[in-house]
Protein backbone atom coordinates (compact mmCIF):
# COMPACT_ATOMS: atom_id res chain seq x y z
CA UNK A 1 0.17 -6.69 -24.59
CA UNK A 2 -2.24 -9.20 -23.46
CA UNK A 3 -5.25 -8.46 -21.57
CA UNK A 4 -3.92 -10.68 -18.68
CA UNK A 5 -1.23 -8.58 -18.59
CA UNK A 6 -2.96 -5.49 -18.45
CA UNK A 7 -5.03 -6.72 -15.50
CA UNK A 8 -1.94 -7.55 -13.54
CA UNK A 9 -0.77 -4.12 -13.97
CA UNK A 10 -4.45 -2.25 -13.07
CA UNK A 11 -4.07 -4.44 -10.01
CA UNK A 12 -0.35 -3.27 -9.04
CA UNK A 13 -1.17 0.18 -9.78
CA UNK A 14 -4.38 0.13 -7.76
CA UNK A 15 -2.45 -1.72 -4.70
CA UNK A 16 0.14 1.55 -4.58
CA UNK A 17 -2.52 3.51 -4.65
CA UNK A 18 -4.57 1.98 -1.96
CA UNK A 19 -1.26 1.93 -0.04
CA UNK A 20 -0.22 5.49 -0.44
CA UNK A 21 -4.03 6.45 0.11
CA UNK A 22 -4.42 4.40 3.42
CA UNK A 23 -0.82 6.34 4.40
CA UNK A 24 -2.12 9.88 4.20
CA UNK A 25 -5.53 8.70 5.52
CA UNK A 26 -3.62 7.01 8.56
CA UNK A 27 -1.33 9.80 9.33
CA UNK A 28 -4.40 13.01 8.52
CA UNK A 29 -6.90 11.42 10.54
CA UNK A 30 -5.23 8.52 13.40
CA UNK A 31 -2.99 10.33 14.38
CA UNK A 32 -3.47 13.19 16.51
CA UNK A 33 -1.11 16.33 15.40
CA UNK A 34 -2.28 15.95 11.38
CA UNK A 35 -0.58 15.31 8.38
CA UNK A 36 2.60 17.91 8.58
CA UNK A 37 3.45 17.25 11.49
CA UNK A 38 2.83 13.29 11.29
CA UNK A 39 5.14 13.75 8.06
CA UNK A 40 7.58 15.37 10.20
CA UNK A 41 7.50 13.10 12.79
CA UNK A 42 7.56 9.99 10.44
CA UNK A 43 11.00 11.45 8.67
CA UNK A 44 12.49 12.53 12.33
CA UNK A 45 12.10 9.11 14.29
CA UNK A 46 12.60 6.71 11.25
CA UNK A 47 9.18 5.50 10.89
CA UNK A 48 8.85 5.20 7.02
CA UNK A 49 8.15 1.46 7.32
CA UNK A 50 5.58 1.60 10.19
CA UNK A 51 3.58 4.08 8.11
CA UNK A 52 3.99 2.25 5.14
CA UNK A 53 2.99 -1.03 6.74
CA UNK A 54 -0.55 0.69 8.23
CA UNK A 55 -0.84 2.39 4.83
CA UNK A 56 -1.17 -1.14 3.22
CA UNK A 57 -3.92 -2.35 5.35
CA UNK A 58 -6.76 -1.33 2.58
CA UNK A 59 -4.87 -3.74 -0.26
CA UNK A 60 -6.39 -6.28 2.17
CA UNK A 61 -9.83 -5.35 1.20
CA UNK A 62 -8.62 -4.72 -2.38
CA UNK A 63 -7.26 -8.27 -2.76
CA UNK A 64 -10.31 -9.78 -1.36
CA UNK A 65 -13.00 -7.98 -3.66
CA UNK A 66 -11.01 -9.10 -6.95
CA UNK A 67 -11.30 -12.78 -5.69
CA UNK A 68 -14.57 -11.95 -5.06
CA UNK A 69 -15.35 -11.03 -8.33
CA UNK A 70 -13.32 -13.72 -10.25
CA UNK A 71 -10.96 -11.21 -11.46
CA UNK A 72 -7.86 -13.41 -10.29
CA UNK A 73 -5.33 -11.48 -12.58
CA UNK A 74 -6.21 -7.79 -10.93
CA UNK A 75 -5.83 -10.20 -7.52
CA UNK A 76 -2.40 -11.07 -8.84
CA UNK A 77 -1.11 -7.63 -9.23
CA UNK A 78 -2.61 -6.62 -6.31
CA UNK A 79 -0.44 -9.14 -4.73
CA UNK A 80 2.73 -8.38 -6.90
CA UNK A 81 2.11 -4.84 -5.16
CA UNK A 82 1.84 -5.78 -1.11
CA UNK A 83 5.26 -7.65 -2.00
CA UNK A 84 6.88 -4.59 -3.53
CA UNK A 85 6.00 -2.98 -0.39
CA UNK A 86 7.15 -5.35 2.51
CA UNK A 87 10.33 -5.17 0.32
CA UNK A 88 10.05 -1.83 1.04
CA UNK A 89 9.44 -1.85 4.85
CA UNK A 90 12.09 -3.89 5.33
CA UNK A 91 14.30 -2.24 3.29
CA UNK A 92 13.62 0.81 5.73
CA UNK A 93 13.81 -1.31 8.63
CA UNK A 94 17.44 -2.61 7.47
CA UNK A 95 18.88 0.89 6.43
């Protein structure tokens, strides 16, 4: 495997990380009744793609300090990553 190619994936898997991070740190400390019952709430009303959407808020950073630092194929995956998960939200939003 190339080393490009390698970077591309350390970027993807970093960008679901940072998503599903910035999740649990959205619902454990925004919102008011805690993770359990955020989780609750989230799979009760529907809101799998709202959650999702806030939870992707730190690949923002993420994308910026790879540019930063010249490491454009790591920004690439990071990229690859926020797309997987709009495809995501909307697939929640649609079904």
């Amino acid at each position: 495997m190339k080393l490009r190619n390698k970077h591309i994936i350390i970027g993807f898997l970093l960008s679901i990380f940072a998503t599903i991070a910035g999740s649990y740190l959205y619902m454990e400390f925004i919102m008011r009744e805690g993770f359990e019952a955020s989780w609750k709430w989230m799979l009760e009303t529907q809101n799998q793609g709202t959650i999702l959407s806030l939870g992707a808020i730190p690949n923002l950073l993420l994308f910026f300090v790879f540019l930063r630092r010249k490491e454009d194929y790591k920004a690439r995956g990071v990229l690859i990553g926020v797309i997987l998960v709009a495809l995501t939200v909307v697939g929640f939003k649609l079904f």
